[in-house]
Protein backbone atom coordinates (compact mmCIF):
# COMPACT_ATOMS: atom_id res chain seq x y z
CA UNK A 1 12.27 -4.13 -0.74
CA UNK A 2 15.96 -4.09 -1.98
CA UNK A 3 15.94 -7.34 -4.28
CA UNK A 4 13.90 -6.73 -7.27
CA UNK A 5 10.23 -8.87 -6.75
CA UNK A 6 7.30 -9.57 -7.80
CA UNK A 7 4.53 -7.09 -5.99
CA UNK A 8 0.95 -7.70 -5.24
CA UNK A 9 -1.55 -5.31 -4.42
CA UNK A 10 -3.85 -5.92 -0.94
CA UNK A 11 -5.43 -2.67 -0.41
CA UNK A 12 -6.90 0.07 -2.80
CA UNK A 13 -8.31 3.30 -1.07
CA UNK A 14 -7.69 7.00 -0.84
CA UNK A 15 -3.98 8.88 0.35
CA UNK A 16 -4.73 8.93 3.60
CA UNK A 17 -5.39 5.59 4.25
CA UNK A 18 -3.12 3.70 2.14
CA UNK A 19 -0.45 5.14 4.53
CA UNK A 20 -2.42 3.89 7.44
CA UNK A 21 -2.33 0.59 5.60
CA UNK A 22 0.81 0.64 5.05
CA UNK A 23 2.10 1.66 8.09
CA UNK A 24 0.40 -1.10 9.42
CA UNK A 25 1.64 -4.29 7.77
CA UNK A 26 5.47 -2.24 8.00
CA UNK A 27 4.57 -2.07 12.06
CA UNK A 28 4.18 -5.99 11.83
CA UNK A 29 7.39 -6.62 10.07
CA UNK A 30 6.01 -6.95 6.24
CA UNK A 31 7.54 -4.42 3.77
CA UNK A 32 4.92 -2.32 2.07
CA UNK A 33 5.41 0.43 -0.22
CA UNK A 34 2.20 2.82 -1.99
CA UNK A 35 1.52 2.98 -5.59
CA UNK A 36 -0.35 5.23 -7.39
CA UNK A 37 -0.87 5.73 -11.17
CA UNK A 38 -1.37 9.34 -11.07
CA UNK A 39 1.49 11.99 -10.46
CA UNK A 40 -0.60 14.50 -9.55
CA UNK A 41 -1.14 12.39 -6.13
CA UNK A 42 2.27 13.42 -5.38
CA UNK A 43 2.31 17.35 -6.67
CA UNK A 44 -0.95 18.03 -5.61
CA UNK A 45 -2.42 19.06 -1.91
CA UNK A 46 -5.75 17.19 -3.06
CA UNK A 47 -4.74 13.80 -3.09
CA UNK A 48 -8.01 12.29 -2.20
CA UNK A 49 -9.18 13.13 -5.72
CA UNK A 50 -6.22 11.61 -7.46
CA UNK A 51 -7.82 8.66 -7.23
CA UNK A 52 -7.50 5.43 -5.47
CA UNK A 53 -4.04 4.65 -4.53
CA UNK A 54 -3.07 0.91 -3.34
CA UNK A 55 -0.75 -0.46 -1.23
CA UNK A 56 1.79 -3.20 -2.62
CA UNK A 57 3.65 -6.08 -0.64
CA UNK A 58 6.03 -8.32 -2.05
CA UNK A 59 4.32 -12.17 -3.22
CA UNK A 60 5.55 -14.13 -0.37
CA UNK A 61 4.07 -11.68 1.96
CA UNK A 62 0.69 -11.50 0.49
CA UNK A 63 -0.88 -14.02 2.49
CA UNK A 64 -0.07 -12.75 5.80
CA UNK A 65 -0.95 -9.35 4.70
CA UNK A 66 -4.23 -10.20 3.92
CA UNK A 67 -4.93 -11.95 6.92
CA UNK A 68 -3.77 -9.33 9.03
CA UNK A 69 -5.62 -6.76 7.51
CA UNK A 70 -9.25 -8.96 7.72
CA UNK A 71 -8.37 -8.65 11.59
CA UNK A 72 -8.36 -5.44 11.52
């Protein structure tokens, strides 16, 4: 995720697993990075009440993103 892109977002949920998520679609070859809107997600030992965090691909991955995530 070098080039600058645009980003989509294809999951929303909690710390924990947005990183599962993310790990995921990264273990099948499609960049992913995590996003959240709050800082305190990233100071704070309770992340789970930061808020919902999502996970972001890049556009042309979107697709098969998606589609690997419904088999899941």
């Amino acid at each position: 995720m070098n080039e600058k892109q645009d980003l989509v977002c294809v999951f929303k949920g909690d710390s924990f697993e947005s990183e599962v998520v993310r790990a995921r679609l990264e273990a099948d070859g499609i960049p992913a990075m995590i996003m959240n809107n709050s800082l305190s997600a990233i100071f704070s030992t309770y992340t789970a009440m930061a808020g919902p965090v999502s996970v972001m691909v890049n556009s042309q991955d979107e697709e098969r993103a998606v589609k690997l995530l419904q088999e899941q």
